[in-house]
PDB file of N, CA and C in Angstrom:
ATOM      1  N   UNK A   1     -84.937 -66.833 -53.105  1.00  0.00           N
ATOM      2  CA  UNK A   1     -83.664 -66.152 -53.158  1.00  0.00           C
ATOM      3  C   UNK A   1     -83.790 -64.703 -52.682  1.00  0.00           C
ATOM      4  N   UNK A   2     -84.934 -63.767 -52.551  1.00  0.00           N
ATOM      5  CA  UNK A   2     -84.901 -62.057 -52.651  1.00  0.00           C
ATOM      6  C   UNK A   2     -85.514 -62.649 -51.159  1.00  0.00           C
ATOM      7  N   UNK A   3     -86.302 -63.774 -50.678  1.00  0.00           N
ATOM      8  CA  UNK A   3     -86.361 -63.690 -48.995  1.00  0.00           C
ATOM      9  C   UNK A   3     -85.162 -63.606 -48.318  1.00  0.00           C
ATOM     10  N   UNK A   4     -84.284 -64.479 -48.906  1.00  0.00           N
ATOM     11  CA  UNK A   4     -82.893 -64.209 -48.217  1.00  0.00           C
ATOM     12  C   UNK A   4     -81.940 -63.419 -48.623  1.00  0.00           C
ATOM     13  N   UNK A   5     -81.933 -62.612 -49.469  1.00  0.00           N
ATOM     14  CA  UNK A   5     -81.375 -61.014 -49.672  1.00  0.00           C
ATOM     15  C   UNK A   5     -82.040 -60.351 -48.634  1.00  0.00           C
ATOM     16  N   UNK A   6     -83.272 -60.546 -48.677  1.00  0.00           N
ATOM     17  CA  UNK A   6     -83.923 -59.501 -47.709  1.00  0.00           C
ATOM     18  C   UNK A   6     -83.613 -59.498 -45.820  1.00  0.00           C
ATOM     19  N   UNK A   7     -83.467 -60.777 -45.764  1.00  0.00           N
ATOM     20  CA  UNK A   7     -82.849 -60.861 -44.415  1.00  0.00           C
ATOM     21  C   UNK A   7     -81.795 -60.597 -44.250  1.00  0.00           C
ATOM     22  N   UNK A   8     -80.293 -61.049 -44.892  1.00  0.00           N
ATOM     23  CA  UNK A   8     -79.002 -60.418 -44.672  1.00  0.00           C
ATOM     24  C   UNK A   8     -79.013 -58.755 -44.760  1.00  0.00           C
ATOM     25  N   UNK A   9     -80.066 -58.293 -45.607  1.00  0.00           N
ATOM     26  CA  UNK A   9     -79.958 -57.059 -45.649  1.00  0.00           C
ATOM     27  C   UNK A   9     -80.445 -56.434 -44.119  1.00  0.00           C
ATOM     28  N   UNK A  10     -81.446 -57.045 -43.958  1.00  0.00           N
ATOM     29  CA  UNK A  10     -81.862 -56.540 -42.561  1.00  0.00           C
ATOM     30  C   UNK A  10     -80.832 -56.630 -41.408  1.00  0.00           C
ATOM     31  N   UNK A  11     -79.822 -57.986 -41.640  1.00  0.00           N
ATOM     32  CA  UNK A  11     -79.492 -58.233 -40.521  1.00  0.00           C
ATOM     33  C   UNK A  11     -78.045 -57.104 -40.645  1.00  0.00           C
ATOM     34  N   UNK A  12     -77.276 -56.901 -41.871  1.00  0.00           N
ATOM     35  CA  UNK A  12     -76.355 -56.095 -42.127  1.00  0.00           C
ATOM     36  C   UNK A  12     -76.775 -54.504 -41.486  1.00  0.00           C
ATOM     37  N   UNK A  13     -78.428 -54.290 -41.964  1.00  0.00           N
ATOM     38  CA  UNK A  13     -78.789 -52.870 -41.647  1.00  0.00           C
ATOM     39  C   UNK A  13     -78.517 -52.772 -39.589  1.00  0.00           C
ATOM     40  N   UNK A  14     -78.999 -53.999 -39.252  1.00  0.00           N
ATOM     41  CA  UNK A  14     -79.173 -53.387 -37.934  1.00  0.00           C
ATOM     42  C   UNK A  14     -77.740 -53.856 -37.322  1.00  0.00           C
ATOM     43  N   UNK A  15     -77.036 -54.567 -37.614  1.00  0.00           N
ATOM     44  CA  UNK A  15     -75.373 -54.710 -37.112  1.00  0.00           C
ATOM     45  C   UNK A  15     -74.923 -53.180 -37.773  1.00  0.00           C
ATOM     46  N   UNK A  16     -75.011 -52.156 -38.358  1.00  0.00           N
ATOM     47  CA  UNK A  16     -74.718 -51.220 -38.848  1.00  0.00           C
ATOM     48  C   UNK A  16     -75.401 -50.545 -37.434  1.00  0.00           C
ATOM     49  N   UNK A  17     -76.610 -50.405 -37.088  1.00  0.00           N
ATOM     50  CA  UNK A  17     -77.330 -49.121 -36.483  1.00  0.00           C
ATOM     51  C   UNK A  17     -76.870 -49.484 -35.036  1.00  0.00           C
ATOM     52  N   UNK A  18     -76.555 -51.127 -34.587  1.00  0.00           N
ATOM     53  CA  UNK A  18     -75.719 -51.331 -33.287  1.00  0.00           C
ATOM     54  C   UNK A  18     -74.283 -50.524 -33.191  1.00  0.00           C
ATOM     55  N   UNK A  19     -73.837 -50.378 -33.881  1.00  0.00           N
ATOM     56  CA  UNK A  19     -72.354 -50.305 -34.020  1.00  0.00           C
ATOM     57  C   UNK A  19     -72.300 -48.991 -33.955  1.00  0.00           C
ATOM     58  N   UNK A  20     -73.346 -48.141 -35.166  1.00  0.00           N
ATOM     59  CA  UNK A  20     -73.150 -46.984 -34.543  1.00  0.00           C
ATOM     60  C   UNK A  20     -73.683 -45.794 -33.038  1.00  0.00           C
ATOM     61  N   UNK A  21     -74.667 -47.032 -32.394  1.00  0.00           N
ATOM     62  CA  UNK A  21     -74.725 -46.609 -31.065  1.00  0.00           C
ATOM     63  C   UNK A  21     -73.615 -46.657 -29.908  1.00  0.00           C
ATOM     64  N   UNK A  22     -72.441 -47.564 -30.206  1.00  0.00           N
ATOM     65  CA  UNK A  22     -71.669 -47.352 -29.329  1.00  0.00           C
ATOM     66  C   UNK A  22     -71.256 -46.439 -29.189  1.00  0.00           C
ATOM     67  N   UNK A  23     -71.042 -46.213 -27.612  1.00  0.00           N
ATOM     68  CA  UNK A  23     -70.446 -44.814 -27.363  1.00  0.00           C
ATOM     69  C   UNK A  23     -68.789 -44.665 -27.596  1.00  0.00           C
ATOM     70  N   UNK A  24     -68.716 -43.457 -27.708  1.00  0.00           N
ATOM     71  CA  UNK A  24     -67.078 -43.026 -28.168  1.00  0.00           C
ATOM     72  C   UNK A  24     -66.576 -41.905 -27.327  1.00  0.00           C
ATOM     73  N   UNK A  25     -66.010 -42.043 -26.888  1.00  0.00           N
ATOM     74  CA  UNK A  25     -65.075 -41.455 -25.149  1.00  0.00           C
ATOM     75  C   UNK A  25     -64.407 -39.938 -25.874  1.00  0.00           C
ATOM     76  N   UNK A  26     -65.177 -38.934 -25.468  1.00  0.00           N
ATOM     77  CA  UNK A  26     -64.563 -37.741 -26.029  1.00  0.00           C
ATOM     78  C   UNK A  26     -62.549 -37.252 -25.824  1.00  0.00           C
ATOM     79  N   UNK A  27     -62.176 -36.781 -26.439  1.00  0.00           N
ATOM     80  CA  UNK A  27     -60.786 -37.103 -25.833  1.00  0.00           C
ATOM     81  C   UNK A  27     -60.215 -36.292 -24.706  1.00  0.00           C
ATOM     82  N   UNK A  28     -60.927 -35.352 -24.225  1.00  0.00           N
ATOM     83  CA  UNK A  28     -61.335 -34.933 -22.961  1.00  0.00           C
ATOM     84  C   UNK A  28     -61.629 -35.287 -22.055  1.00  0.00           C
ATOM     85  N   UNK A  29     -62.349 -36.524 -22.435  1.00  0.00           N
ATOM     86  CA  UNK A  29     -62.705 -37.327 -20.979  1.00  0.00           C
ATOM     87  C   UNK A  29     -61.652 -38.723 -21.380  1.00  0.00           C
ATOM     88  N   UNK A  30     -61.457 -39.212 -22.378  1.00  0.00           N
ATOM     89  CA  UNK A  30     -60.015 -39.856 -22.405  1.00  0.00           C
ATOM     90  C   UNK A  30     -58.982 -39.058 -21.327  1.00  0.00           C
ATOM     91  N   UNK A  31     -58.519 -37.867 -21.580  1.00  0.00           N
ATOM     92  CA  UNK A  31     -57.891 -37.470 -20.666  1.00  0.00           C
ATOM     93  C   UNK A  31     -57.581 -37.578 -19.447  1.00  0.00           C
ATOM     94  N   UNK A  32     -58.798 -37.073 -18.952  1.00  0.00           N
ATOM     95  CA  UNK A  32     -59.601 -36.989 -17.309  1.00  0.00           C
ATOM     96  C   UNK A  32     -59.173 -38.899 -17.128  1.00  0.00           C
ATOM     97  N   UNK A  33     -59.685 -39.212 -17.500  1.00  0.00           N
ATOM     98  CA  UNK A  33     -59.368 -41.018 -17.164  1.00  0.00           C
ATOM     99  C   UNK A  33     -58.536 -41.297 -17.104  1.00  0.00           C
ATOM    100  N   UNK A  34     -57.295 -41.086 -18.180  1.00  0.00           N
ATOM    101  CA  UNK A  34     -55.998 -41.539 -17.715  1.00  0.00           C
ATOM    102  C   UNK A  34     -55.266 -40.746 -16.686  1.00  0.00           C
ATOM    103  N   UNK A  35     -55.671 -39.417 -16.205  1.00  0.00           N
ATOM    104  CA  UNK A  35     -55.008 -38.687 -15.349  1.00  0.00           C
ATOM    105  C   UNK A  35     -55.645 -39.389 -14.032  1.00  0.00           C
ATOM    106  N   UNK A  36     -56.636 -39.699 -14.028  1.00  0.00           N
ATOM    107  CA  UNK A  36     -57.106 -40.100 -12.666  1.00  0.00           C
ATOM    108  C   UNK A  36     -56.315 -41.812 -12.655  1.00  0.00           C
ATOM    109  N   UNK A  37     -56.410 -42.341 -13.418  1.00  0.00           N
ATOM    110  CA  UNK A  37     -55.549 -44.395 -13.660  1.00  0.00           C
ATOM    111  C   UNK A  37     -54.336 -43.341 -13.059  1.00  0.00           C
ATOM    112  N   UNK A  38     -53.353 -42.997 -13.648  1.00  0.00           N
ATOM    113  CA  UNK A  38     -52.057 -42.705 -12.935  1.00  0.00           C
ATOM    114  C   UNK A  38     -52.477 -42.199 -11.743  1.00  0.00           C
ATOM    115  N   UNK A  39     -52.977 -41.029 -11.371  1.00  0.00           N
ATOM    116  CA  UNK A  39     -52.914 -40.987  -9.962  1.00  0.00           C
ATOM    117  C   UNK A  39     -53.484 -41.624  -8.782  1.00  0.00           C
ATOM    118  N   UNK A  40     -54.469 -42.445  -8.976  1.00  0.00           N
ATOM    119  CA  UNK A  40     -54.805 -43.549  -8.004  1.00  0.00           C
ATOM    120  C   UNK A  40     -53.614 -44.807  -8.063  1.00  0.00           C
ATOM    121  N   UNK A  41     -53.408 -44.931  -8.915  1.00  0.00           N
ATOM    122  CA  UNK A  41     -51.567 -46.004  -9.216  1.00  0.00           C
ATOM    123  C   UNK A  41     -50.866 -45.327  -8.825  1.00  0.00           C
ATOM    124  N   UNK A  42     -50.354 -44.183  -8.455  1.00  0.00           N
ATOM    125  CA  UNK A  42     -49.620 -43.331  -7.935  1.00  0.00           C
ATOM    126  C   UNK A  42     -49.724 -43.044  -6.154  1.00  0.00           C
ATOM    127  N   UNK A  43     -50.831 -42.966  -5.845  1.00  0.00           N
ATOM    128  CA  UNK A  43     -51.294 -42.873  -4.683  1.00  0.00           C
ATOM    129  C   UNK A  43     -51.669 -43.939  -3.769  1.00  0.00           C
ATOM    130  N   UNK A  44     -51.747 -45.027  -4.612  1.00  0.00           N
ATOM    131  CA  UNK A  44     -52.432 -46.035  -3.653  1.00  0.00           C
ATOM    132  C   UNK A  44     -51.300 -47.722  -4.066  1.00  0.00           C
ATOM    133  N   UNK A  45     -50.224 -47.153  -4.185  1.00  0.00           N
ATOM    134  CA  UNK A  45     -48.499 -47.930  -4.365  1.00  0.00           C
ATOM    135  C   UNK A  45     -48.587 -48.605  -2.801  1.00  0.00           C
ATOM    136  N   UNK A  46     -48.656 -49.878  -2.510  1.00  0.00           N
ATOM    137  CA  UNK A  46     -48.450 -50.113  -1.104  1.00  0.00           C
ATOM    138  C   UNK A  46     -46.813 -49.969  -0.950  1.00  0.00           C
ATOM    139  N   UNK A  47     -45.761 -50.208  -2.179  1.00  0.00           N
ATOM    140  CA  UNK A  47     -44.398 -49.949  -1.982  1.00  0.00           C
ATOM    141  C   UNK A  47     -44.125 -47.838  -1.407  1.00  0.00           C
ATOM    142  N   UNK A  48     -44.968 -47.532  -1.530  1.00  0.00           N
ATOM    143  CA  UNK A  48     -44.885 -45.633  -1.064  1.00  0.00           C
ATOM    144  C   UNK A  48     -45.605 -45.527  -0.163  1.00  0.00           C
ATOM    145  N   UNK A  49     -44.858 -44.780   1.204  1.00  0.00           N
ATOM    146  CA  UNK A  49     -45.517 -44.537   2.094  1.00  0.00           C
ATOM    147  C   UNK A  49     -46.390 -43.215   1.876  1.00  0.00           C
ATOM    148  N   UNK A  50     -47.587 -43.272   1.709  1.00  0.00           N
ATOM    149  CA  UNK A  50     -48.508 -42.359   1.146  1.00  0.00           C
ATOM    150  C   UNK A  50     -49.019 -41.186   2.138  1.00  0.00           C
ATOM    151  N   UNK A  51     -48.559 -41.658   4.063  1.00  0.00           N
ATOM    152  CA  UNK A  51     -48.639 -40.741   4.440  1.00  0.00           C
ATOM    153  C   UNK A  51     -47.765 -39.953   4.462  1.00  0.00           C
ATOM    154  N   UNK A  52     -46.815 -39.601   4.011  1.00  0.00           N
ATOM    155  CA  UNK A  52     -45.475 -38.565   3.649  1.00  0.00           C
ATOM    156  C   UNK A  52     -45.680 -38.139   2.450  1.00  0.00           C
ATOM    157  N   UNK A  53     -45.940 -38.679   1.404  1.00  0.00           N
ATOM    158  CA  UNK A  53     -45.952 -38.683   0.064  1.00  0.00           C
ATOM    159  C   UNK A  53     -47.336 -38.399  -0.737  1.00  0.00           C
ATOM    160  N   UNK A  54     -47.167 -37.343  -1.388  1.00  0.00           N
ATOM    161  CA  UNK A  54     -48.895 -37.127  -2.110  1.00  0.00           C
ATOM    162  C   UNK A  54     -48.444 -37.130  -3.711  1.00  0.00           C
ATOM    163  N   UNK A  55     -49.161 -37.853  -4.271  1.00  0.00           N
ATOM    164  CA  UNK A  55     -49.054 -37.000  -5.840  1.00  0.00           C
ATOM    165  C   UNK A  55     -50.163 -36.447  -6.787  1.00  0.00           C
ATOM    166  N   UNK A  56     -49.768 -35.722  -7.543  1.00  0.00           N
ATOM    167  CA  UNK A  56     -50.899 -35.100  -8.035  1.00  0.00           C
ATOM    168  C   UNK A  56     -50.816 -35.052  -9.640  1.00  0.00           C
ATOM    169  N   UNK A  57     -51.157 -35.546 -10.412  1.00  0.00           N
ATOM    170  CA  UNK A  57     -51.308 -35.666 -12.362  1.00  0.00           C
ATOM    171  C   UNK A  57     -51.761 -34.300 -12.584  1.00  0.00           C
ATOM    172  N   UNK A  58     -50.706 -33.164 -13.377  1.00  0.00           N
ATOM    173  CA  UNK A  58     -50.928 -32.246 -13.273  1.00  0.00           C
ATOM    174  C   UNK A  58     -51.460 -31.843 -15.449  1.00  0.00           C
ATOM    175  N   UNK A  59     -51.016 -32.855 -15.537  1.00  0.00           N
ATOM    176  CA  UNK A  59     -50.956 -32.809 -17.519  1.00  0.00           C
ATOM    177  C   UNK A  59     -50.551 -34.365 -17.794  1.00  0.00           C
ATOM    178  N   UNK A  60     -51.466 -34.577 -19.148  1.00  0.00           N
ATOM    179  CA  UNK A  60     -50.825 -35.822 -19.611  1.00  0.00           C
ATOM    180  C   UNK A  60     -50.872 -35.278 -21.544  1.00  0.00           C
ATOM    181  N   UNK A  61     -50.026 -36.475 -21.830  1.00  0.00           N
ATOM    182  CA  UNK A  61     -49.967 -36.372 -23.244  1.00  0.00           C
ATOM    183  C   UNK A  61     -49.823 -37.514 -23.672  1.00  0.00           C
ATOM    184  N   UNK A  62     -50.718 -38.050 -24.638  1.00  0.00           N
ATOM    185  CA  UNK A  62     -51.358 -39.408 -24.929  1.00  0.00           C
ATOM    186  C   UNK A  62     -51.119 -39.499 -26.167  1.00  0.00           C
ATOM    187  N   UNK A  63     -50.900 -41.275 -26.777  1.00  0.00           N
ATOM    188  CA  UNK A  63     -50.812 -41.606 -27.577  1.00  0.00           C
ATOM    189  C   UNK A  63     -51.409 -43.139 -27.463  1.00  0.00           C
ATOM    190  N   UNK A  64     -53.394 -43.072 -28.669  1.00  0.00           N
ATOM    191  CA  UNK A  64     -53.703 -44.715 -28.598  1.00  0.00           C
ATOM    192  C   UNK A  64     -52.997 -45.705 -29.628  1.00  0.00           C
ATOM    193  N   UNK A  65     -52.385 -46.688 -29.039  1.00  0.00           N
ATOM    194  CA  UNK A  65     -52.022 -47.743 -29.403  1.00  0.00           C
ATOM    195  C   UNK A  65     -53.219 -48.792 -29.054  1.00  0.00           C
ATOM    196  N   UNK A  66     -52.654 -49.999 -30.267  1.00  0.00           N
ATOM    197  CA  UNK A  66     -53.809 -51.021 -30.379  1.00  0.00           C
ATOM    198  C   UNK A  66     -54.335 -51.838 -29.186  1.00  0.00           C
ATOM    199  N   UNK A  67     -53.279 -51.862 -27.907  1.00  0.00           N
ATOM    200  CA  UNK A  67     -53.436 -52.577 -26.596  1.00  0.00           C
ATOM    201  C   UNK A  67     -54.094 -51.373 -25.389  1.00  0.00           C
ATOM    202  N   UNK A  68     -53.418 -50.148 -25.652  1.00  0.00           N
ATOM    203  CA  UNK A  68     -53.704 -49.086 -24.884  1.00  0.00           C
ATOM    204  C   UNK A  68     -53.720 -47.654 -24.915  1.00  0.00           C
ATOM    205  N   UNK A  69     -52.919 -47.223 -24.107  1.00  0.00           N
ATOM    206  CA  UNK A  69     -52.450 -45.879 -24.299  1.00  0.00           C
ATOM    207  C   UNK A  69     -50.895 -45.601 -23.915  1.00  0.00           C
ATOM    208  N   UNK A  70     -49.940 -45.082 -25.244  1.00  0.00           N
ATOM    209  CA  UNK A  70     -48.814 -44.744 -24.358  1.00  0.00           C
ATOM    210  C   UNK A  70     -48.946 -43.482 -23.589  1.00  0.00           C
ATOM    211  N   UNK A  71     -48.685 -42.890 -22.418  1.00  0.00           N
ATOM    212  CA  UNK A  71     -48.411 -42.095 -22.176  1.00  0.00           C
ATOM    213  C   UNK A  71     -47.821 -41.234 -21.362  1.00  0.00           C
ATOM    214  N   UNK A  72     -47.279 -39.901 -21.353  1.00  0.00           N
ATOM    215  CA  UNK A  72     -46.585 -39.176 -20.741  1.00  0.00           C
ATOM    216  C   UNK A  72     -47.027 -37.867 -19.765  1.00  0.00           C
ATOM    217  N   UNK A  73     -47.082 -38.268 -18.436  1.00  0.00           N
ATOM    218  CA  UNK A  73     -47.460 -37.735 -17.287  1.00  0.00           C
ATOM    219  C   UNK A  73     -46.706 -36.432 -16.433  1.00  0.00           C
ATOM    220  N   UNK A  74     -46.990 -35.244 -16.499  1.00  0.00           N
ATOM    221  CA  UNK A  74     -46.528 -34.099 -15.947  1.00  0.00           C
ATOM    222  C   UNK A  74     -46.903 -34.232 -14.403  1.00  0.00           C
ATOM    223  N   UNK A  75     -46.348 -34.724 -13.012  1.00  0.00           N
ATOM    224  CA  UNK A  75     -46.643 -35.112 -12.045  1.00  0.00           C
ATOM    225  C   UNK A  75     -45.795 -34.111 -10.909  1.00  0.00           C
ATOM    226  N   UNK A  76     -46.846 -33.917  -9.828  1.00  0.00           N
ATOM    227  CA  UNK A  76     -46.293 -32.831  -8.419  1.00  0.00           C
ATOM    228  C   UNK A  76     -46.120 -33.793  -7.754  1.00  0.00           C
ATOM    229  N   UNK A  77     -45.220 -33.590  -6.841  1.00  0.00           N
ATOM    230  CA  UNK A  77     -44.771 -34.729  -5.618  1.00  0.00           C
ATOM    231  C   UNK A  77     -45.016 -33.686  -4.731  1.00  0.00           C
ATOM    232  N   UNK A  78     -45.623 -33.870  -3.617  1.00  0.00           N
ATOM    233  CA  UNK A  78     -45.036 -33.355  -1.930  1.00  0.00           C
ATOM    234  C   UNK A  78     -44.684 -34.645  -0.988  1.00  0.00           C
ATOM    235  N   UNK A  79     -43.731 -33.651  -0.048  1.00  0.00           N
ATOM    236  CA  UNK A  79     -43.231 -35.333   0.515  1.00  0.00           C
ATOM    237  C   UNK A  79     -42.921 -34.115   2.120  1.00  0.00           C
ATOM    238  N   UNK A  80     -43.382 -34.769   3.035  1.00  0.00           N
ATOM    239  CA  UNK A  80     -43.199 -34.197   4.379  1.00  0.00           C
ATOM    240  C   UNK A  80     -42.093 -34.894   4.797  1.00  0.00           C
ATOM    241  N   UNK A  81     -40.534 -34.241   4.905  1.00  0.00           N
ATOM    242  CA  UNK A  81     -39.103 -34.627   5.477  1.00  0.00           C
ATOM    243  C   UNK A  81     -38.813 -34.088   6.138  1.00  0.00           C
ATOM    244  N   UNK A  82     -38.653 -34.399   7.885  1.00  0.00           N
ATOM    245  CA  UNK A  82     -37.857 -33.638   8.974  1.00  0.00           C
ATOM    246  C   UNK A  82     -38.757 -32.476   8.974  1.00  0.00           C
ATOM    247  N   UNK A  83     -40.137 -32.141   9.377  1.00  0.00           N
ATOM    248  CA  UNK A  83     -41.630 -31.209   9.514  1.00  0.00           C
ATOM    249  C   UNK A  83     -41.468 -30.170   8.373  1.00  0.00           C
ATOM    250  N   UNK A  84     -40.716 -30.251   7.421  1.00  0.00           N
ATOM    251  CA  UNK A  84     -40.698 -29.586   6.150  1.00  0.00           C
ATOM    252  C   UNK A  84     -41.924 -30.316   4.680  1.00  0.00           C
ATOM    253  N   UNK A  85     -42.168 -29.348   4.430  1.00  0.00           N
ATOM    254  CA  UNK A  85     -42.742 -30.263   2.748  1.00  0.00           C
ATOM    255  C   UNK A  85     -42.156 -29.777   1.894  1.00  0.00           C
ATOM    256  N   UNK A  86     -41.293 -31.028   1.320  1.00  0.00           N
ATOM    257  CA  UNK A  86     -40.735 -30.570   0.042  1.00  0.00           C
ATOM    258  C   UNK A  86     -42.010 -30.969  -1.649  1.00  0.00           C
ATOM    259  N   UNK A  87     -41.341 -30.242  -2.370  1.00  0.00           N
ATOM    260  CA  UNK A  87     -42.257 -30.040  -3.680  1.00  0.00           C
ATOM    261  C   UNK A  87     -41.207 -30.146  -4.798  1.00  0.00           C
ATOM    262  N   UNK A  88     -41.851 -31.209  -5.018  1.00  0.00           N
ATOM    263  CA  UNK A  88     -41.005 -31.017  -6.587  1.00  0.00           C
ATOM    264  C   UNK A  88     -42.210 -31.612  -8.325  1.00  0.00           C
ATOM    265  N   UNK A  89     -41.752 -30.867  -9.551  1.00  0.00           N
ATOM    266  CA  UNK A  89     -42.496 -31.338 -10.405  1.00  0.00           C
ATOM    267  C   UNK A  89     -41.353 -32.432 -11.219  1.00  0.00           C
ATOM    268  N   UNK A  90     -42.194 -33.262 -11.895  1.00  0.00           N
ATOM    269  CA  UNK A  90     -41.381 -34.199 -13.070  1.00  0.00           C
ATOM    270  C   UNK A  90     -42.344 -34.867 -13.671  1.00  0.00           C
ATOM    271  N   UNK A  91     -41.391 -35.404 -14.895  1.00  0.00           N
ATOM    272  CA  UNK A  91     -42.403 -36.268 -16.287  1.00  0.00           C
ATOM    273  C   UNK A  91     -42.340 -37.942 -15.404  1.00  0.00           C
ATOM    274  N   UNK A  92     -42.967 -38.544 -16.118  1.00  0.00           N
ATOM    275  CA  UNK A  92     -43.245 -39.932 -15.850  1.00  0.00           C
ATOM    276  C   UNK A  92     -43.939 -40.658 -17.087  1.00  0.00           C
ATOM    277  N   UNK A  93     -43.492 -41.749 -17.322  1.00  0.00           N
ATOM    278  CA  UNK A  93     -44.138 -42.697 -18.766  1.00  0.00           C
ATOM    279  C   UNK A  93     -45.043 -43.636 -17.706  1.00  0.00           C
ATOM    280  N   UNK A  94     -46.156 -44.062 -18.501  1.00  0.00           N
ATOM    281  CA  UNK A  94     -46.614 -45.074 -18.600  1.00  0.00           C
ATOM    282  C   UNK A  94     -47.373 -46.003 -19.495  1.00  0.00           C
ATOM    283  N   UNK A  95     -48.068 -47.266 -19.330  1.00  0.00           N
ATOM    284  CA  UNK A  95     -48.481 -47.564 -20.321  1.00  0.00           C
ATOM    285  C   UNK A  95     -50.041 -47.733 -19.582  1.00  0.00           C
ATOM    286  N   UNK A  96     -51.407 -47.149 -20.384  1.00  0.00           N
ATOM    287  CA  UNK A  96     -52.720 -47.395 -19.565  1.00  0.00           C
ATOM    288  C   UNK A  96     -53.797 -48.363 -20.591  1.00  0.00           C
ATOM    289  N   UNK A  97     -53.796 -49.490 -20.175  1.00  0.00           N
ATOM    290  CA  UNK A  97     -55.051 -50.223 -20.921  1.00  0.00           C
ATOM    291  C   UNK A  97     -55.747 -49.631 -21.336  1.00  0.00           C
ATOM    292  N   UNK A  98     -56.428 -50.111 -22.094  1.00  0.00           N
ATOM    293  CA  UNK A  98     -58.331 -50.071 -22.894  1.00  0.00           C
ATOM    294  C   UNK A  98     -59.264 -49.513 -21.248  1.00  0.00           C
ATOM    295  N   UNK A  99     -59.169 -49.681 -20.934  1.00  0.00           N
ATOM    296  CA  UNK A  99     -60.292 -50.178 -19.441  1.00  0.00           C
ATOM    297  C   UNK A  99     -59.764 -48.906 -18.496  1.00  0.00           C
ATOM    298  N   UNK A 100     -58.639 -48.598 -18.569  1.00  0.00           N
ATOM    299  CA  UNK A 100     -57.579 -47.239 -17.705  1.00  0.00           C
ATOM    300  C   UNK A 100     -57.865 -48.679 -16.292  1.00  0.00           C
ATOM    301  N   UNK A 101     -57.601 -49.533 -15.874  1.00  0.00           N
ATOM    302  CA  UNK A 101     -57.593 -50.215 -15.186  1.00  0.00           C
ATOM    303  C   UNK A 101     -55.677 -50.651 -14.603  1.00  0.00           C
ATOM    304  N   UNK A 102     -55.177 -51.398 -15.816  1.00  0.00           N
ATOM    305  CA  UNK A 102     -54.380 -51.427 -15.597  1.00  0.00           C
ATOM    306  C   UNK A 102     -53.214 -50.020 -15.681  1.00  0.00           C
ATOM    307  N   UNK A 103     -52.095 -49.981 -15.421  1.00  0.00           N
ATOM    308  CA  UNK A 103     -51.071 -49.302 -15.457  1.00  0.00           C
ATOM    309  C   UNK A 103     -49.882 -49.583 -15.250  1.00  0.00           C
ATOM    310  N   UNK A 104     -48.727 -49.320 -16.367  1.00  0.00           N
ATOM    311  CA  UNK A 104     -47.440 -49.913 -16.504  1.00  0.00           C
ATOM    312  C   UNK A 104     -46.646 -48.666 -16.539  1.00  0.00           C
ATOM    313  N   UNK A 105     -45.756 -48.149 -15.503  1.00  0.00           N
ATOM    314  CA  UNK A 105     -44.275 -47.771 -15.774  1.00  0.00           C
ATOM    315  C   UNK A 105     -43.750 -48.084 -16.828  1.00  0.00           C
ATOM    316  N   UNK A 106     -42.983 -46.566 -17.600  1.00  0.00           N
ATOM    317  CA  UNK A 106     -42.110 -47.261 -18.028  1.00  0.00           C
ATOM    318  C   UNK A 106     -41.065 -46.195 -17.911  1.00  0.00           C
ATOM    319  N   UNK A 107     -39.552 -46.845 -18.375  1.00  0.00           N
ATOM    320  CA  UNK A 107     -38.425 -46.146 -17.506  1.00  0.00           C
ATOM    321  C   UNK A 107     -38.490 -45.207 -19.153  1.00  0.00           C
TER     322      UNK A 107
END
């Protein structure tokens, strides 16, 4: 009976010392990640003609949910119209996976 206390204990100790080696994503570089997921989804839209159109993730403000991240994107547009560049700033929602892989609009 104390051989097999002694093994669950072992096996509990080292599922404990795994778990706490995983790494944990500073929220700084959380940041940096979701600003870069929106702007490559932003930039690389085959529906936007990207040679007229640039954008740039200038601020985000995040919230983790259990599927992802909600969040809210401070974004620069330039857009070359008639040999002019126009500039404009605005907010934008989205929703960014676990992975910053996917990315969802939202209105």
């Amino acid at each position: 009976m104390n051989k097999n206390l002694y093994f669950i204990f072992l096996f509990l100790l080292g599922l404990f010392f795994l778990g706490s080696c995983i790494k944990k994503d500073s929220p700084k570089q959380i940041e940096e990640n979701l600003k870069t997921s929106m702007e490559l989804s932003l930039n690389h839209n085959p529906r936007i003609d990207t040679s007229r159109v640039k954008f740039k993730v200038l601020t985000v403000t995040y919230f983790e949910a259990p599927k992802g991240f909600i969040c809210e994107f401070k974004v620069n547009m330039k857009e070359k119209r008639d040999g002019e560049l126009k500039d404009t700033t605005g907010m934008m929602s989205a929703n960014i996976s676990k992975d910053f892989k996917n990315v969802t609009r939202r209105d």
